[in-house]
N, C-alpha and C. Protein backbone atom coordinates (compact mmCIF):
# COMPACT_ATOMS: atom_id res chain seq x y z
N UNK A 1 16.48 -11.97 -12.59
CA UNK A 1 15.26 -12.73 -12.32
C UNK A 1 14.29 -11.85 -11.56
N UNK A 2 12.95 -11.86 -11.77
CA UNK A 2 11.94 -10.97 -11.47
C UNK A 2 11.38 -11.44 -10.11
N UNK A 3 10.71 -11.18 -9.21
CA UNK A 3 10.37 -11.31 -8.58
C UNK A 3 8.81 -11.77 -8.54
N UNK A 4 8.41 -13.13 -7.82
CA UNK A 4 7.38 -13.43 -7.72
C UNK A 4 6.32 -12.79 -6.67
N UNK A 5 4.98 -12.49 -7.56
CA UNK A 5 4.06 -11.82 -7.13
C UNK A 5 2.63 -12.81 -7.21
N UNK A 6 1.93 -12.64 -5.71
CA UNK A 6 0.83 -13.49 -5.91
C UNK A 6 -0.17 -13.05 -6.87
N UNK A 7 -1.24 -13.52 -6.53
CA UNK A 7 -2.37 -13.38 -8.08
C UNK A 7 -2.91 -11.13 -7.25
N UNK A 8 -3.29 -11.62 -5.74
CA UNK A 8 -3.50 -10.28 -5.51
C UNK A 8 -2.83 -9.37 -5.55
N UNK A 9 -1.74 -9.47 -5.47
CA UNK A 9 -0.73 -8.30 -5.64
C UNK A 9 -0.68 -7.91 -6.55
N UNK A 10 -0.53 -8.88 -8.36
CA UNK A 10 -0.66 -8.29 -9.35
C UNK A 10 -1.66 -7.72 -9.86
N UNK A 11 -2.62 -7.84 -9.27
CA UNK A 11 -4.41 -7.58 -9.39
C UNK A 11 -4.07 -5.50 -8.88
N UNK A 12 -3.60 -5.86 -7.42
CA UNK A 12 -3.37 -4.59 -7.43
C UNK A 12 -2.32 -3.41 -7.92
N UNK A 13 -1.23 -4.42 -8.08
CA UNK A 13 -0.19 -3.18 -9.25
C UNK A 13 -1.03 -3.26 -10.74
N UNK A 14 -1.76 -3.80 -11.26
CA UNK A 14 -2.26 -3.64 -12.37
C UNK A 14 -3.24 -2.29 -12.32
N UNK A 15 -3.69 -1.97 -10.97
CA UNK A 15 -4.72 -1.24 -11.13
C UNK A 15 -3.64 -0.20 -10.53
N UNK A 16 -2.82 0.14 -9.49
CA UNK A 16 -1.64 1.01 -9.34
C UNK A 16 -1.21 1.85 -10.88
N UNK A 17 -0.47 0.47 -11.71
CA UNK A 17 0.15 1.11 -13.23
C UNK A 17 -1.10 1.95 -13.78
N UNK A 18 -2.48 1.47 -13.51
CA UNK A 18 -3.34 2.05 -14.82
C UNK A 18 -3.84 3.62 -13.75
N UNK A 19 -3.82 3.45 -12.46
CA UNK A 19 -3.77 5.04 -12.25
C UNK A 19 -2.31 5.82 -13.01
N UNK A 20 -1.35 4.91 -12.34
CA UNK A 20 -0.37 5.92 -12.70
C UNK A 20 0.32 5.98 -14.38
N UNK A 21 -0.07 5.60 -15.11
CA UNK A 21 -0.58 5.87 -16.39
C UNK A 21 -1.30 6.92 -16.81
N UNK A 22 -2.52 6.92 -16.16
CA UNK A 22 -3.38 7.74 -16.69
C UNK A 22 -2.93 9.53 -15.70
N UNK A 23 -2.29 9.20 -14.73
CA UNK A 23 -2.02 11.07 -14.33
C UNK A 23 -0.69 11.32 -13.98
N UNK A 24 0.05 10.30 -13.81
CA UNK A 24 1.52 10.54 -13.98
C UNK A 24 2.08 10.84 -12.61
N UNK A 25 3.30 11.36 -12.51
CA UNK A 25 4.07 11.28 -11.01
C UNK A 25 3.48 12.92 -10.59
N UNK A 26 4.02 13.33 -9.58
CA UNK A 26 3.69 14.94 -9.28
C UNK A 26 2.53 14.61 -8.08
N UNK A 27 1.87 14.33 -8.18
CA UNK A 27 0.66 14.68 -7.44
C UNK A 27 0.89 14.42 -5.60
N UNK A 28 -0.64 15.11 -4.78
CA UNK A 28 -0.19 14.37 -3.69
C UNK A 28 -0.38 13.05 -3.18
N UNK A 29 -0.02 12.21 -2.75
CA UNK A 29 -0.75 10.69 -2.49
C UNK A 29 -1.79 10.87 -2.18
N UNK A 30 -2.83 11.64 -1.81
CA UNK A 30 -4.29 11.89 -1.33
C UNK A 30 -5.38 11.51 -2.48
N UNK A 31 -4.36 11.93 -3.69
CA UNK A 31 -5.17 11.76 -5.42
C UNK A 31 -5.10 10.27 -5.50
N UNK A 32 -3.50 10.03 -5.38
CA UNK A 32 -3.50 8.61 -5.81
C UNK A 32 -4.33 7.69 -5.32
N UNK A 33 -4.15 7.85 -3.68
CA UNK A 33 -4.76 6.92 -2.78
C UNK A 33 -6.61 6.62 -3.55
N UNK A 34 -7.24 8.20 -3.93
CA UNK A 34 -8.70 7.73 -4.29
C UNK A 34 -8.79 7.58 -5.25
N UNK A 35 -7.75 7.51 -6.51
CA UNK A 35 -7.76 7.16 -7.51
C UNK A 35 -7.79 5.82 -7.92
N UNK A 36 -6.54 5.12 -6.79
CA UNK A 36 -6.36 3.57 -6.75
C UNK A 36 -7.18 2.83 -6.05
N UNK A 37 -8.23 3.74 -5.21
CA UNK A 37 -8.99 2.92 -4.60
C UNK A 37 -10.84 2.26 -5.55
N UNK A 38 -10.44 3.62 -6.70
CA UNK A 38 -11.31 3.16 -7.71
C UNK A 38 -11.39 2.36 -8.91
N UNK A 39 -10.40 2.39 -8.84
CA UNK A 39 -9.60 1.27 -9.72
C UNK A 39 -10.16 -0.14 -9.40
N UNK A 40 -9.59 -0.35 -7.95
CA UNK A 40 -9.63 -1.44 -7.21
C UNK A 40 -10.78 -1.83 -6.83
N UNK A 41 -12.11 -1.02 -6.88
CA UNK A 41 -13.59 -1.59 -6.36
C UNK A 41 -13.99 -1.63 -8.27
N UNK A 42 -13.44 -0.79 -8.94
CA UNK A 42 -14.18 -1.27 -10.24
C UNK A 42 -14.02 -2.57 -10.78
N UNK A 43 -12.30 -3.10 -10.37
CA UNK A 43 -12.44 -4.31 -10.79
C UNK A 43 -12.50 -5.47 -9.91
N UNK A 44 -13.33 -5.20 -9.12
CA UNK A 44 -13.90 -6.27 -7.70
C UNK A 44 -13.27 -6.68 -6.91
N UNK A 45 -12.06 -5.54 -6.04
CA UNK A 45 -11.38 -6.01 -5.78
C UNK A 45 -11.96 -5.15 -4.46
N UNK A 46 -12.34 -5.83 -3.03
CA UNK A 46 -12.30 -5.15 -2.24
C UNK A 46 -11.29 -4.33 -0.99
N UNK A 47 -11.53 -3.45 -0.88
CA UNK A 47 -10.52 -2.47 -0.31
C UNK A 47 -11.21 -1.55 0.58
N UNK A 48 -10.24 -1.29 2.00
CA UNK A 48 -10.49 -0.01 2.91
C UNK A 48 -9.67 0.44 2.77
N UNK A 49 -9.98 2.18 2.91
CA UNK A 49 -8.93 3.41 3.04
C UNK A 49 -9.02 3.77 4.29
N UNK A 50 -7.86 3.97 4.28
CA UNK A 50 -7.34 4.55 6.03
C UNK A 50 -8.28 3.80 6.82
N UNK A 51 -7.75 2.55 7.21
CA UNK A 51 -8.27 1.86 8.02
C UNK A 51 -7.64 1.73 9.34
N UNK A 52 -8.32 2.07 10.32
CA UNK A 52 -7.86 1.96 11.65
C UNK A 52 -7.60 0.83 12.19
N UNK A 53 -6.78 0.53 12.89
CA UNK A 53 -6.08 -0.55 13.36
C UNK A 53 -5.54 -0.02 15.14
N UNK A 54 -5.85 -1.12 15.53
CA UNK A 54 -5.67 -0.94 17.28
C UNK A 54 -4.17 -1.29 17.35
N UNK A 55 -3.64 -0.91 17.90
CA UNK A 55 -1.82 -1.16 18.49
C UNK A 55 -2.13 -1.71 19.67
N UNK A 56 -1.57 -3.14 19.63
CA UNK A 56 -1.49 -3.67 20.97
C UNK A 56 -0.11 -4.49 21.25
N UNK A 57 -0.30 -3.50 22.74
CA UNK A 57 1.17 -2.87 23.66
C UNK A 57 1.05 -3.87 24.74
N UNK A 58 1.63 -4.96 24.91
CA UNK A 58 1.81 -5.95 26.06
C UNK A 58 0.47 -6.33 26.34
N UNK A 59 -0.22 -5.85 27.46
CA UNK A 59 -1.51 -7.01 27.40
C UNK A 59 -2.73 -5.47 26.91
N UNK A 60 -2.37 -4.43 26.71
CA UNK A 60 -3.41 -3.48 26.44
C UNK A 60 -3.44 -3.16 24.75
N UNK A 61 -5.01 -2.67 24.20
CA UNK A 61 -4.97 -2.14 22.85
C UNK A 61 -5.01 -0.81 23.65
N UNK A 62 -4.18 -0.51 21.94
CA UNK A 62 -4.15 1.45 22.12
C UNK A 62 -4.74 1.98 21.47
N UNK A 63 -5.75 2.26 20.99
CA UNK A 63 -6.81 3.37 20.28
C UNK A 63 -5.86 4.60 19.72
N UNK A 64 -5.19 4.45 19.16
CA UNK A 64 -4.27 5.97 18.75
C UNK A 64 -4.28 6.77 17.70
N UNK A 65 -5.23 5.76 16.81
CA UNK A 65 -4.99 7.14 15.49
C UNK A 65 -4.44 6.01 14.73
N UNK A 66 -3.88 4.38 15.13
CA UNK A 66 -2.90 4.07 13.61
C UNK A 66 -3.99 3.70 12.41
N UNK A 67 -3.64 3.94 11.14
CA UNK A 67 -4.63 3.88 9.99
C UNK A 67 -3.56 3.46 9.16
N UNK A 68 -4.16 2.37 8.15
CA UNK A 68 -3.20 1.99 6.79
C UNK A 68 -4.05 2.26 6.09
N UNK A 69 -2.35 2.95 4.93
CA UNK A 69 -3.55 3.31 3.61
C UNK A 69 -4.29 3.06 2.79
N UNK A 70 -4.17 1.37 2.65
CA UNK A 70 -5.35 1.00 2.22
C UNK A 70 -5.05 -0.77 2.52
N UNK A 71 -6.43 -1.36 3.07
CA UNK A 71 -5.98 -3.01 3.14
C UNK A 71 -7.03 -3.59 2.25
N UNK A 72 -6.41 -4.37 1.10
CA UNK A 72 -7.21 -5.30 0.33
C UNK A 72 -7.46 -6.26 0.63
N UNK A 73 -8.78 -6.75 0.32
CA UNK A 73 -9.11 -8.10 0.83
C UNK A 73 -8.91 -8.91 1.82
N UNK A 74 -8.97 -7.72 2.81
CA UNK A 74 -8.89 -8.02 4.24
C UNK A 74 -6.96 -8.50 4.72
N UNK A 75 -6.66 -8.86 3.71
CA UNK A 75 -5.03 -9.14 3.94
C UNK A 75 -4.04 -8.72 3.80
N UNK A 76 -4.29 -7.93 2.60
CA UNK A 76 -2.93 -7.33 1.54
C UNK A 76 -2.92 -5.64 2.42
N UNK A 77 -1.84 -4.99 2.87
CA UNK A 77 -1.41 -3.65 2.91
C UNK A 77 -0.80 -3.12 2.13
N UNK A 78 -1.60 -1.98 1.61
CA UNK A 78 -1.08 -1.24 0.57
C UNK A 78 -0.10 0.05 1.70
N UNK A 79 0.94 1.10 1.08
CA UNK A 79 1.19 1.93 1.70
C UNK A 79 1.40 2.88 0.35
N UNK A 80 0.95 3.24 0.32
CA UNK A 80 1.11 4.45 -0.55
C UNK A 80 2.05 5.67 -0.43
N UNK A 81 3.05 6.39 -1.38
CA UNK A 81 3.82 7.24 -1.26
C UNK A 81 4.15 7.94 -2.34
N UNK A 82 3.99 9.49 -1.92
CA UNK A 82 4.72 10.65 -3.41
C UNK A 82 5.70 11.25 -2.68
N UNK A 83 7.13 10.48 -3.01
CA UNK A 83 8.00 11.48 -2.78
C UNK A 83 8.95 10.95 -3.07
N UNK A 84 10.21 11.68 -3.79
CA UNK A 84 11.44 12.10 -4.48
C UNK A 84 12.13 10.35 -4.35
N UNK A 85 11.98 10.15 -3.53
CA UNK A 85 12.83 8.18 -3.23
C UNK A 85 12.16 7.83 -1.97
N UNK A 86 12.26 6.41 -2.50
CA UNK A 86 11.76 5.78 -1.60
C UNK A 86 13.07 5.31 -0.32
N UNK A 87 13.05 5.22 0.72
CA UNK A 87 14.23 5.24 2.02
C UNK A 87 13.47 4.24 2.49
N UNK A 88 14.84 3.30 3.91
CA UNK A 88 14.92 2.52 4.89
C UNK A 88 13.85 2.49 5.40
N UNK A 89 13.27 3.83 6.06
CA UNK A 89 12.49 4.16 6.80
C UNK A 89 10.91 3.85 6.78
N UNK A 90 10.53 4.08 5.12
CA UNK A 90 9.48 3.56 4.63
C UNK A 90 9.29 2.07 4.37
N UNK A 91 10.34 1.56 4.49
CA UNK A 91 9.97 -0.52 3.78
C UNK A 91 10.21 -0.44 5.73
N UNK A 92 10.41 0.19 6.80
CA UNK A 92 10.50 -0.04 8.15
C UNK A 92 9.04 -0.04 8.75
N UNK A 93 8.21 1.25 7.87
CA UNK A 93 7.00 1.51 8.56
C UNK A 93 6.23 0.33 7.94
N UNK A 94 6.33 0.10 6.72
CA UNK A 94 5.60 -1.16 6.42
C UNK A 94 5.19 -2.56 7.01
N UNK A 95 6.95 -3.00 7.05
CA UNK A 95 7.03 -3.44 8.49
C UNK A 95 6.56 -4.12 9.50
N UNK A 96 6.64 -2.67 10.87
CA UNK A 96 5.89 -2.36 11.77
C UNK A 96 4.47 -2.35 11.54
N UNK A 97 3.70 -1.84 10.49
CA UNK A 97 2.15 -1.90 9.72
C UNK A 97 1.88 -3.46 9.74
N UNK A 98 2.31 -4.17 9.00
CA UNK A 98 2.30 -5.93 9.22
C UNK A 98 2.38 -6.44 10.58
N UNK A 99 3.07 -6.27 10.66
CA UNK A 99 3.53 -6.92 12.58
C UNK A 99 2.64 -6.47 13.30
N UNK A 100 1.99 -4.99 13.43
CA UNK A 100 1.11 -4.76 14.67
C UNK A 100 -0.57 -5.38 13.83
N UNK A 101 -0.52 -5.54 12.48
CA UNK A 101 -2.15 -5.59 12.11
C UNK A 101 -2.31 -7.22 11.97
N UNK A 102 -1.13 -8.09 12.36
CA UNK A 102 -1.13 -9.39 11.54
C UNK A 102 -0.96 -9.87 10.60
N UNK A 103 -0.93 -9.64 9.89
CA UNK A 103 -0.76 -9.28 8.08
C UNK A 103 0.06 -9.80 7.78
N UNK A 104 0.74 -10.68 6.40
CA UNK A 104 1.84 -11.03 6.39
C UNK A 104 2.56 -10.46 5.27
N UNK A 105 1.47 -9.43 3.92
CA UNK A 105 2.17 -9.39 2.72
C UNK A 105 1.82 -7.76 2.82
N UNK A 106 2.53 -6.92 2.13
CA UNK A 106 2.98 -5.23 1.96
C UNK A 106 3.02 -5.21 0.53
N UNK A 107 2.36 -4.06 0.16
CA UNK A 107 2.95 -3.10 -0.91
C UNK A 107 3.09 -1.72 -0.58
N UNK A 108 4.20 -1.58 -0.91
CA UNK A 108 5.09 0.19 -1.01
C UNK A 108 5.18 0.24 -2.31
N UNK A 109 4.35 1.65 -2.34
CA UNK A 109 4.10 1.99 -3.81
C UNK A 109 4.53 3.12 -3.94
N UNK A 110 5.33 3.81 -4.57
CA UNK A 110 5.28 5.32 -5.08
C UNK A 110 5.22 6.03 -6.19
N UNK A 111 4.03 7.16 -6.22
CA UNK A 111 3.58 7.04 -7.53
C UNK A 111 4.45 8.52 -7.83
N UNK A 112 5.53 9.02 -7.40
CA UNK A 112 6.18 9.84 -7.71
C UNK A 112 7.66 9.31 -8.60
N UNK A 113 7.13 8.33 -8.59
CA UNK A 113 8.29 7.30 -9.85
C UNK A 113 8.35 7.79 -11.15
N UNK A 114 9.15 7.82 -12.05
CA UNK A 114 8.95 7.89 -13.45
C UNK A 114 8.39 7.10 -13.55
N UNK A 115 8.54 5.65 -13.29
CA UNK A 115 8.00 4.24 -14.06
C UNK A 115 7.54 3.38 -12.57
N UNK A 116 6.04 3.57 -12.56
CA UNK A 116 5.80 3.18 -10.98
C UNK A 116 6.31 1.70 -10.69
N UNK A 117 6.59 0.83 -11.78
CA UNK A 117 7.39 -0.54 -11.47
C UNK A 117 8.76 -0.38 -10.50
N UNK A 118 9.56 0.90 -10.85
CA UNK A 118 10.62 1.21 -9.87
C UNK A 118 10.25 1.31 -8.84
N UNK A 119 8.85 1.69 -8.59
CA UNK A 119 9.27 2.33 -7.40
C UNK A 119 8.02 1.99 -6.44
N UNK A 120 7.66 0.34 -6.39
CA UNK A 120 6.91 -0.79 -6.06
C UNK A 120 7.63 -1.73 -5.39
N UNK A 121 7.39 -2.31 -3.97
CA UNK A 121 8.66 -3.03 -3.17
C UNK A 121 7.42 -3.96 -2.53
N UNK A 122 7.55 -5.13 -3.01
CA UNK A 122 6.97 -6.23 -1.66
C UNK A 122 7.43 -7.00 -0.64
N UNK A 123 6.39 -6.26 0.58
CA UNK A 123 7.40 -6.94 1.44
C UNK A 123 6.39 -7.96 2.19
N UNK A 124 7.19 -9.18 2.79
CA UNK A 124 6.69 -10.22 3.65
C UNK A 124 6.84 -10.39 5.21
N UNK A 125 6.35 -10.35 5.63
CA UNK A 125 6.87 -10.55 7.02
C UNK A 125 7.26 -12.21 7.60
């Protein structure tokens, strides 16, 4: 049994498959990331890249540098990844990405997949 995906999520693996269709695994996520991000404004789907996000640590925000790789429609986190398998570590940072931004829904994507459906994980918080 397949796993249920909301209307945005499939909105955005649709536009995920048709990058990674059109240039295949290999590359660095830097391609993918502006590849999928054109995808995603062509078909009206709005999206920020590397969007900064404040970490807040007991009663203080932390200004540190955290950025996700891309948030759709103000809700959805994308995380983008090229490399050999996907690990623990990565569906962990996702995560942590939800929990500190509020967020409740993730995509881990890696376009170093043969078949980027493998290697696509949603997560919920």
């Amino acid at each position: 049994m397949g796993i249920e995906f909301d209307d945005l999520s499939n909105r955005v693996i649709g536009c995920a498959l048709e990058v990674h269709r059109q240039l295949g695994p290999g590359l660095l996520e830097s391609v993918y990331q502006r590849c999928l991000a054109y995808e995603l404004v062509s078909s009206g789907i709005q999206v920020e890249v590397e969007r900064p996000m404040r970490v807040r640590y007991k009663e203080i925000d932390i200004d540190c540098g955290f950025r996700v790789d891309m948030l759709i429609e103000r809700e959805l986190i994308v995380e983008l990844k090229a490399v050999d398998t996907l690990l623990p570590i990565h569906e962990s940072q996702l995560l942590t990405y939800l929990k500190l931004s509020g967020r409740k829904i993730g995509l881990l994507m890696n376009f170093n997949s043969g078949m980027l459906k493998k290697g696509i994980r949603r997560l919920v918080l």
